[in-house]
C-alpha atoms as a PDB file:
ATOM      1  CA  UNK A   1      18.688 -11.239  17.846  1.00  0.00           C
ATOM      2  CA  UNK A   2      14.511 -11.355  16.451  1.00  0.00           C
ATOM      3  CA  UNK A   3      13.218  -7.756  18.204  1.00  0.00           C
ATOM      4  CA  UNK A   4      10.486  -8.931  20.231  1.00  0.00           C
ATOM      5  CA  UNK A   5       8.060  -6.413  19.505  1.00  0.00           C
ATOM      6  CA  UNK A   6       8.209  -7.469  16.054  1.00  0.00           C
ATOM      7  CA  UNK A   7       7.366 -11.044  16.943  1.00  0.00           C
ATOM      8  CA  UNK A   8       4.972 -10.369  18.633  1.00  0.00           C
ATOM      9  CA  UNK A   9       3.060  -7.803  16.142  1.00  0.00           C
ATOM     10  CA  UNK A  10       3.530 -11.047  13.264  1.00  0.00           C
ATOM     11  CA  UNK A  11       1.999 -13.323  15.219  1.00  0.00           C
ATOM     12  CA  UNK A  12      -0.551 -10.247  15.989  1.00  0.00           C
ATOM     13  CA  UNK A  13      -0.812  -9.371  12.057  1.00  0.00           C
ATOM     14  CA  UNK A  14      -1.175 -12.789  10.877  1.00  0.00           C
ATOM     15  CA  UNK A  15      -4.024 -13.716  13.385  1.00  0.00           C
ATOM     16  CA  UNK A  16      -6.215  -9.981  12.521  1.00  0.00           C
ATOM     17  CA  UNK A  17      -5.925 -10.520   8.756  1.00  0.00           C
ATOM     18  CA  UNK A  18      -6.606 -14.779   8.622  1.00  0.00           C
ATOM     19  CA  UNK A  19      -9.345 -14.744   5.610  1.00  0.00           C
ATOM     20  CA  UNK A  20      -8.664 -11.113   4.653  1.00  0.00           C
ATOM     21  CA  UNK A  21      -8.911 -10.444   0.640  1.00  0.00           C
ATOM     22  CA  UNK A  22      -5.856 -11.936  -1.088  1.00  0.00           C
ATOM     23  CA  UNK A  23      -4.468  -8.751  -2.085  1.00  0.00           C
ATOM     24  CA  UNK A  24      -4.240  -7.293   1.219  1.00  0.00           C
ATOM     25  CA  UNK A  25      -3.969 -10.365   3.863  1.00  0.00           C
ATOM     26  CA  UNK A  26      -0.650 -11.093   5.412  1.00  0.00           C
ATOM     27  CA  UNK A  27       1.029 -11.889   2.716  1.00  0.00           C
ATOM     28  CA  UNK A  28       0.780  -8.400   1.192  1.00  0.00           C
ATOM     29  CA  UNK A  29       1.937  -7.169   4.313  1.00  0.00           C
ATOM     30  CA  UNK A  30       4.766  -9.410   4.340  1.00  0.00           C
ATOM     31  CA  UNK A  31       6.008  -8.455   0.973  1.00  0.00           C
ATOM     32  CA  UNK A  32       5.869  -5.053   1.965  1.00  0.00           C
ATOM     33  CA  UNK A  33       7.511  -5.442   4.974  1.00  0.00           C
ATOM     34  CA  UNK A  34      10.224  -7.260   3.267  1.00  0.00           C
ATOM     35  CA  UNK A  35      10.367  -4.769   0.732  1.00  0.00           C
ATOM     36  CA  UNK A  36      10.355  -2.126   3.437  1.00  0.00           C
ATOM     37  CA  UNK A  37      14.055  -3.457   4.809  1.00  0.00           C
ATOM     38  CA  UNK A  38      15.190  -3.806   1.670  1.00  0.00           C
ATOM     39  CA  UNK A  39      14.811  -0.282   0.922  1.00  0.00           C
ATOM     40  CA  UNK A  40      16.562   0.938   4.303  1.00  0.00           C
ATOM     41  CA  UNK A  41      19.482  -1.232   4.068  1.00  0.00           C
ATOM     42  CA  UNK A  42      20.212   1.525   1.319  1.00  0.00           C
ATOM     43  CA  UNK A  43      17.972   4.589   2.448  1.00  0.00           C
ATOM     44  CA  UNK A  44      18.963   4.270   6.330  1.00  0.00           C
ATOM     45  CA  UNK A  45      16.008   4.861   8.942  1.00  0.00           C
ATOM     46  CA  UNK A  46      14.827   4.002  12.160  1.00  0.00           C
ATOM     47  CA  UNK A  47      14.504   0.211  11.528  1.00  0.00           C
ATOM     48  CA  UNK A  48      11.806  -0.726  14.144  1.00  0.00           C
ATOM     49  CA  UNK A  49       9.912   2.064  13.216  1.00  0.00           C
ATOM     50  CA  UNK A  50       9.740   1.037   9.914  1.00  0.00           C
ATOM     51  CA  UNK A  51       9.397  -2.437  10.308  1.00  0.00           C
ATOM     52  CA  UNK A  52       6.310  -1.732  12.653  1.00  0.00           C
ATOM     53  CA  UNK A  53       5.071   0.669  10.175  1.00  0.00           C
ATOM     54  CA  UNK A  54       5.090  -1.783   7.529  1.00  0.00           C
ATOM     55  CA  UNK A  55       3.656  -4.910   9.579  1.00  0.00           C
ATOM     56  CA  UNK A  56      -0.113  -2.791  10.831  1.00  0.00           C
ATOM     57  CA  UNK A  57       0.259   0.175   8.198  1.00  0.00           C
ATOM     58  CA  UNK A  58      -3.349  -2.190   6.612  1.00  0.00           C
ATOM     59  CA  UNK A  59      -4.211  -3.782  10.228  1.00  0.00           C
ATOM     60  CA  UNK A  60      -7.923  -2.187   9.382  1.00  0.00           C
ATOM     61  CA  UNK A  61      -7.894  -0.848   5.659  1.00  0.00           C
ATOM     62  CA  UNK A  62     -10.637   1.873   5.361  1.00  0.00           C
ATOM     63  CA  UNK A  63     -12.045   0.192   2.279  1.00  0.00           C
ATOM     64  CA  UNK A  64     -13.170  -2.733   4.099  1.00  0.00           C
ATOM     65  CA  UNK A  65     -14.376  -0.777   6.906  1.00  0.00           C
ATOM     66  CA  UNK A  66     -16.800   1.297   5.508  1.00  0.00           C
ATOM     67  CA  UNK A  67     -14.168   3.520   4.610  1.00  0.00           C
ATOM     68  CA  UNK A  68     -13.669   4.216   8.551  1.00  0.00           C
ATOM     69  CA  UNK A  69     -10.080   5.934   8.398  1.00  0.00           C
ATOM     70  CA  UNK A  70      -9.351   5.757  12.381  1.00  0.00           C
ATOM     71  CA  UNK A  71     -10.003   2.173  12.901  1.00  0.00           C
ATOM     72  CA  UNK A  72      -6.337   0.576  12.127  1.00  0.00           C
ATOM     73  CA  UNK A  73      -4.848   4.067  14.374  1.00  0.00           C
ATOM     74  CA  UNK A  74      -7.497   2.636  17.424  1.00  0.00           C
ATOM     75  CA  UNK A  75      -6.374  -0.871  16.477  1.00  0.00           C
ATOM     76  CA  UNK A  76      -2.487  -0.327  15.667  1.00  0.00           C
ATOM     77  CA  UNK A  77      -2.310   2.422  19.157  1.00  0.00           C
ATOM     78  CA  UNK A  78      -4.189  -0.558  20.842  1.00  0.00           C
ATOM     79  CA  UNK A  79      -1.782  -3.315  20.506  1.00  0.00           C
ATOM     80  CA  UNK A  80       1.131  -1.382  20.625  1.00  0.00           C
ATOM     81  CA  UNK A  81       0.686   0.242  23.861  1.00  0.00           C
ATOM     82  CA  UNK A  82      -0.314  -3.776  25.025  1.00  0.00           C
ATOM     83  CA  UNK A  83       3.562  -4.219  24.251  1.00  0.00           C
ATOM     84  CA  UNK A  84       4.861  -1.696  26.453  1.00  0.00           C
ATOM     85  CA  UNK A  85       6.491   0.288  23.462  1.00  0.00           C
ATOM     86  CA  UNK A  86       7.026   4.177  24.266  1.00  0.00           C
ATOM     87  CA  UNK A  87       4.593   6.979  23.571  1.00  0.00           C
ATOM     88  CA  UNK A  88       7.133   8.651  20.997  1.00  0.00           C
ATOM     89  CA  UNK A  89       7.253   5.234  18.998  1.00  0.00           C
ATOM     90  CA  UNK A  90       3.533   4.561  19.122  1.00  0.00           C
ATOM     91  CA  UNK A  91       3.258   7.882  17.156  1.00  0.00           C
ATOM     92  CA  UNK A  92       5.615   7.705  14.979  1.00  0.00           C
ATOM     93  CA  UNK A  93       3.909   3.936  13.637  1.00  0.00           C
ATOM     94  CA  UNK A  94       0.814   5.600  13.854  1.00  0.00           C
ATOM     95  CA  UNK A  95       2.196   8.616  11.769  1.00  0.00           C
ATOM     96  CA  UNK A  96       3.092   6.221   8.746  1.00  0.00           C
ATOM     97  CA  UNK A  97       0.092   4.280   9.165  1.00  0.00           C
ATOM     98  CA  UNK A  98      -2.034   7.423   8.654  1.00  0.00           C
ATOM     99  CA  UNK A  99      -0.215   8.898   5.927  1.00  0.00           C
ATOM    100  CA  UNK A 100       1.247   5.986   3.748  1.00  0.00           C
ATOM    101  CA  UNK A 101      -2.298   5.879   1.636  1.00  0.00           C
ATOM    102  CA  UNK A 102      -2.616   7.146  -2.256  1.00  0.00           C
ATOM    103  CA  UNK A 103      -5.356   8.683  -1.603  1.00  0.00           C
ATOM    104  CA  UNK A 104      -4.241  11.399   1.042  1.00  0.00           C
ATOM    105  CA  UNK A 105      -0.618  12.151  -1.226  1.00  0.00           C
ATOM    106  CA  UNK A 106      -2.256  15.129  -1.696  1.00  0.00           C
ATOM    107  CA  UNK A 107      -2.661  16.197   1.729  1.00  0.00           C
ATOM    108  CA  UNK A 108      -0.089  18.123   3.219  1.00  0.00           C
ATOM    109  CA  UNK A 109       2.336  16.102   5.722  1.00  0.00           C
ATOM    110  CA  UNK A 110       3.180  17.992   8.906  1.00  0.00           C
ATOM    111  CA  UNK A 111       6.826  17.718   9.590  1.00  0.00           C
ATOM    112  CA  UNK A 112       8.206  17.790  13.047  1.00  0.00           C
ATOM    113  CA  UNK A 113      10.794  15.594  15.043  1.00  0.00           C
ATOM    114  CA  UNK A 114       7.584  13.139  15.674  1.00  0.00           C
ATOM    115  CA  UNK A 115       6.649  12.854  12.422  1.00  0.00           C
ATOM    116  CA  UNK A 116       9.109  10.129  10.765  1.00  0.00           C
ATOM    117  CA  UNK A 117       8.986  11.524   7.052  1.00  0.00           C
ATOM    118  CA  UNK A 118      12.156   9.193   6.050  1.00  0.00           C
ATOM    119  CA  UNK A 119      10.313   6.242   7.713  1.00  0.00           C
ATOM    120  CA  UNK A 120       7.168   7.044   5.692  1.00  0.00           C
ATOM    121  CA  UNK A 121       8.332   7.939   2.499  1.00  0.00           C
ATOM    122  CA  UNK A 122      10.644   4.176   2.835  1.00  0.00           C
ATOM    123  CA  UNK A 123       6.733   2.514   4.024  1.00  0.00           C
ATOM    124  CA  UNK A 124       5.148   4.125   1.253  1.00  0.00           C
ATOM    125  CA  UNK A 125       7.414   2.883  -1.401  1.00  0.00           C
ATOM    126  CA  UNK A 126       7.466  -0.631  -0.088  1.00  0.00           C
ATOM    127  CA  UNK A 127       3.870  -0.636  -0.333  1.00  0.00           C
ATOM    128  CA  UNK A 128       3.717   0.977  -3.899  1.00  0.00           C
ATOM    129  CA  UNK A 129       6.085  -0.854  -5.120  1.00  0.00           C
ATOM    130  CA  UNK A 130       3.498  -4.319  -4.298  1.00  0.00           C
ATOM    131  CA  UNK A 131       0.793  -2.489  -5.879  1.00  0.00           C
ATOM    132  CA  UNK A 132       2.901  -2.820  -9.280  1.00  0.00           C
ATOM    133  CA  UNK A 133       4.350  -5.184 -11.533  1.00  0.00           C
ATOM    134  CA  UNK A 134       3.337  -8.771 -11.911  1.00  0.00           C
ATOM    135  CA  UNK A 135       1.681  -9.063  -8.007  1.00  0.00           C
ATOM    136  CA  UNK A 136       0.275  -5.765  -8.777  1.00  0.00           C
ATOM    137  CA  UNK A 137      -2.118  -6.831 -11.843  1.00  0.00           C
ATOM    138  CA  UNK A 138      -2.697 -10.451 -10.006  1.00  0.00           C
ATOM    139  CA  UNK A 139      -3.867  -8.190  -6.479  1.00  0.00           C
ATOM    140  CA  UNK A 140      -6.145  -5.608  -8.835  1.00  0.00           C
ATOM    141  CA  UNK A 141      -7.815  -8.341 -10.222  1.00  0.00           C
ATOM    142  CA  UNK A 142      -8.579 -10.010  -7.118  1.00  0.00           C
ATOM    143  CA  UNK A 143      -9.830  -7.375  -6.005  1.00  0.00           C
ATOM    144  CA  UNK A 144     -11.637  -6.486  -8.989  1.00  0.00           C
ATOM    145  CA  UNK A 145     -13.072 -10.074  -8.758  1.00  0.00           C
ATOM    146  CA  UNK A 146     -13.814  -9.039  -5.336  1.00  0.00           C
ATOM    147  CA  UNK A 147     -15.852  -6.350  -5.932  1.00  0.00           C
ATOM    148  CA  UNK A 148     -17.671  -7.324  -8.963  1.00  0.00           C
ATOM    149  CA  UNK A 149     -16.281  -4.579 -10.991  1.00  0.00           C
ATOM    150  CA  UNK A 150     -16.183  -5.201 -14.753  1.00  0.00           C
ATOM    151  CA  UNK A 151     -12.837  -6.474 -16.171  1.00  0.00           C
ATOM    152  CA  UNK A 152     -13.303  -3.494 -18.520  1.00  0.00           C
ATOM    153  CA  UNK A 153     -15.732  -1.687 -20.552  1.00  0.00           C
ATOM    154  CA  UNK A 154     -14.350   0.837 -23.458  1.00  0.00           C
ATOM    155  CA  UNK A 155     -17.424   2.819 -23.058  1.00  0.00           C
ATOM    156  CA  UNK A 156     -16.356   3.690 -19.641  1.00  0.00           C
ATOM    157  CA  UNK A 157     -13.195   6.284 -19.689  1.00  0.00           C
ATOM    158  CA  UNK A 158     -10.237   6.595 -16.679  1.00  0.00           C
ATOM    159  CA  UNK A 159     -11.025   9.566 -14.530  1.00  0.00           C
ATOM    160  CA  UNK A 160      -7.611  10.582 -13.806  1.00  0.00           C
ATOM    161  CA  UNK A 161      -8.133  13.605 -11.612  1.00  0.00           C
ATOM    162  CA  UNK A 162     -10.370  12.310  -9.213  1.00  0.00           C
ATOM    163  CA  UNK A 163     -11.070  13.914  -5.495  1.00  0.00           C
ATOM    164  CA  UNK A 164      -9.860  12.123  -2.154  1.00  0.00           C
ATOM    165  CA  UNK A 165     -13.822  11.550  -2.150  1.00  0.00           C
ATOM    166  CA  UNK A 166     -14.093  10.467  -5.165  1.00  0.00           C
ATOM    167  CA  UNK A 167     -11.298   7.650  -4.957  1.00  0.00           C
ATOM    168  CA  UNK A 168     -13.331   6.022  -2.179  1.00  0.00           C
ATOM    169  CA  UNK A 169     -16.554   5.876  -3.888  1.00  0.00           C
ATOM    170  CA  UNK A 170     -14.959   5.045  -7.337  1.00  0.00           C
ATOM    171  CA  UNK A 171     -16.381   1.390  -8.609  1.00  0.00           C
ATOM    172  CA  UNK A 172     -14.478   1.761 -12.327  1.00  0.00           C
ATOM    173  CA  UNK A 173     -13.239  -1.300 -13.871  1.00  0.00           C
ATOM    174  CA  UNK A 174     -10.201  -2.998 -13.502  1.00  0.00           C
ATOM    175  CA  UNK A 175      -8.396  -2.017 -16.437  1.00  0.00           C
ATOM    176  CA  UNK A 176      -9.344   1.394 -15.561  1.00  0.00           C
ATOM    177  CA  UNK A 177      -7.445   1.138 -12.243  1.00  0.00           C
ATOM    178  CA  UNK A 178      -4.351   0.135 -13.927  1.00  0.00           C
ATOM    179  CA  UNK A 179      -4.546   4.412 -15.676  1.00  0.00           C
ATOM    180  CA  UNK A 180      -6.157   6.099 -12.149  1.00  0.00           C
ATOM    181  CA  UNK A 181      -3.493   4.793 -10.273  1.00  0.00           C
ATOM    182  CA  UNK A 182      -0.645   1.616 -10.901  1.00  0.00           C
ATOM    183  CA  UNK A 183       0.563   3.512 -13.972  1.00  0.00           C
ATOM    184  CA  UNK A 184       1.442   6.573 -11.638  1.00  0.00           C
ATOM    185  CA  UNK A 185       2.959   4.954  -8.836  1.00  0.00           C
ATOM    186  CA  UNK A 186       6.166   4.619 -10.658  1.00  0.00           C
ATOM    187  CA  UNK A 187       6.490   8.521 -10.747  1.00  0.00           C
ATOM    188  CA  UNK A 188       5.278   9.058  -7.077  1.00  0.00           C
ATOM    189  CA  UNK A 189       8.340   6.786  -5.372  1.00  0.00           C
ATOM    190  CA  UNK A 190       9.933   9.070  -2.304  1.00  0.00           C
ATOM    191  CA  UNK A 191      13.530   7.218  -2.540  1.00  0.00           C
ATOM    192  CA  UNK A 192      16.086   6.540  -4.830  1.00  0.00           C
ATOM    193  CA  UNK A 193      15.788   2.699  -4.288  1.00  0.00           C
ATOM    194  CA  UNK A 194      12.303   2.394  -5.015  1.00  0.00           C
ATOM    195  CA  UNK A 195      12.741   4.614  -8.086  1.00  0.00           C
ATOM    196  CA  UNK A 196      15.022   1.979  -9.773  1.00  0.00           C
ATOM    197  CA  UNK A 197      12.910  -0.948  -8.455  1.00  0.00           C
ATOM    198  CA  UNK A 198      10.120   0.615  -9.702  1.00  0.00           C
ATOM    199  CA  UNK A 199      10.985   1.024 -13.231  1.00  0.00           C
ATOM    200  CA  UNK A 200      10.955  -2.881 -14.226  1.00  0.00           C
ATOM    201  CA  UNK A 201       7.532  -3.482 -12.667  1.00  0.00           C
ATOM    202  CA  UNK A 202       6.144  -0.505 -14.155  1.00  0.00           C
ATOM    203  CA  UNK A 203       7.393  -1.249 -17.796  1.00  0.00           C
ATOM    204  CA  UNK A 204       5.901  -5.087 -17.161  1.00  0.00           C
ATOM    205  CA  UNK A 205       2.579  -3.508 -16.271  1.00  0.00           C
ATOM    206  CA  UNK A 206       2.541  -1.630 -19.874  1.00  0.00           C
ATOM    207  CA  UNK A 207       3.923  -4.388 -21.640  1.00  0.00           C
ATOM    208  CA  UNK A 208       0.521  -6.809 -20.099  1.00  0.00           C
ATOM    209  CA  UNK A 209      -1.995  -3.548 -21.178  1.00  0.00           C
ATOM    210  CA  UNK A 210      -0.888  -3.147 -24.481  1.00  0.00           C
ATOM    211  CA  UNK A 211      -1.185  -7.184 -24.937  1.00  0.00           C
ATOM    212  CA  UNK A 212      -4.583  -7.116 -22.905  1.00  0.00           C
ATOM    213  CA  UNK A 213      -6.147  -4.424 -25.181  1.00  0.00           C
ATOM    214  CA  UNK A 214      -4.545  -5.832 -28.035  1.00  0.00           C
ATOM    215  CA  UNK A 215      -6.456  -9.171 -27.543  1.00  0.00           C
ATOM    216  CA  UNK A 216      -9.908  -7.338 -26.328  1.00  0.00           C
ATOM    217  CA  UNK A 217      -9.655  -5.722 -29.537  1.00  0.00           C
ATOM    218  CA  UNK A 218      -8.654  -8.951 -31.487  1.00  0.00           C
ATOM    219  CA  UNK A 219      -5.732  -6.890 -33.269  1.00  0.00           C
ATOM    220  CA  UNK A 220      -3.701 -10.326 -32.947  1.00  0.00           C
END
């Protein structure tokens, strides 16, 4: 039997993102929620928890919001409480939501019975493992295209140990992404799952670089 609550945040989900980028409307969040059971039917979990995690974990990403970081906790907390669901729950959601970015893995994660690390780390993966492989490059170039930022430009270099800060004001090229970021992903998966699902997506991301630069630089 469909858990209401999850219903209910779809329909919710679907009608907050309508005309959001391509690379992180409902479809992303979709993929990543399907990914997301996928990866407990192996790792275990607290399903709901996860599922809700993974269906408003981008309800209000900071980068289109002026990089506001407490918008999609307002929004998410919002809605939930709306649905009746209990205080514990609503902060464990709001937990993952908060933590699941790139740019805050180096923050340190409080752990406490509240604080659903399994649930997170199971999130997390789901949503790295859509920033990879062959919907990863299509989503950084639409949102490349999105922002203007040059396909890529040998002149400028990666700048692969950049600041939380620095991530959210970086405006590097596309390509460039694919080193500051994608390529890493593969190494930064929490479960054992992800890990193997990671490594095929990863290896077609090199495999489209070395044939992209390849062609930029007319070797062939």
């Amino acid at each position: 039997m469909e858990n209401s609550i999850i219903t209910e945040t779809v329909n919710f989900v679907k009608i907050k993102l309508k005309n959001a980028e391509a690379g992180h409307d409902w479809f992303h969040i979709e993929r990543v929620w399907k990914l997301s059971k996928k990866i407990s039917q192996k790792e275990g979990g607290e399903i709901e928890i996860i599922e809700l995690g993974a269906l408003l974990h981008d309800i209000a990403d900071p980068k289109f919001h002026d990089g506001d970081e407490e918008l999609a906790l307002k929004i998410s907390r919002e809605f939930l409480e709306s649905q009746n669901l209990e205080e514990e729950k609503i902060v464990k959601v709001l937990f993952i939501i908060k933590n699941i970015s790139f740019k805050n893995r180096n923050e340190k994660t409080e752990i406490s019975e509240l604080n659903p690390v399994k649930e997170l780390h199971i999130v997390q993966d789901a949503d790295r493992l859509d920033a990879i492989g062959a919907i990863g490059i299509a989503r950084t170039f639409n949102f490349g295209g999105f922002k203007n930022n040059l396909m890529y430009d040998p002149e400028i270099l990666p700048k692969l140990k950049m600041s939380k800060e620095e991530y959210k004001k970086s405006n590097g090229t596309t390509i460039n992404h694919f080193y500051e970021k994608l390529l890493l992903l593969k190494d930064l998966m929490n479960t054992e799952t992800a890990k193997k699902m990671a490594e095929k997506r990863h290896d077609f991301m090199q495999t489209f670089l070395d044939e992209f630069l390849g062609e930029w630089e007319v070797k062939f």
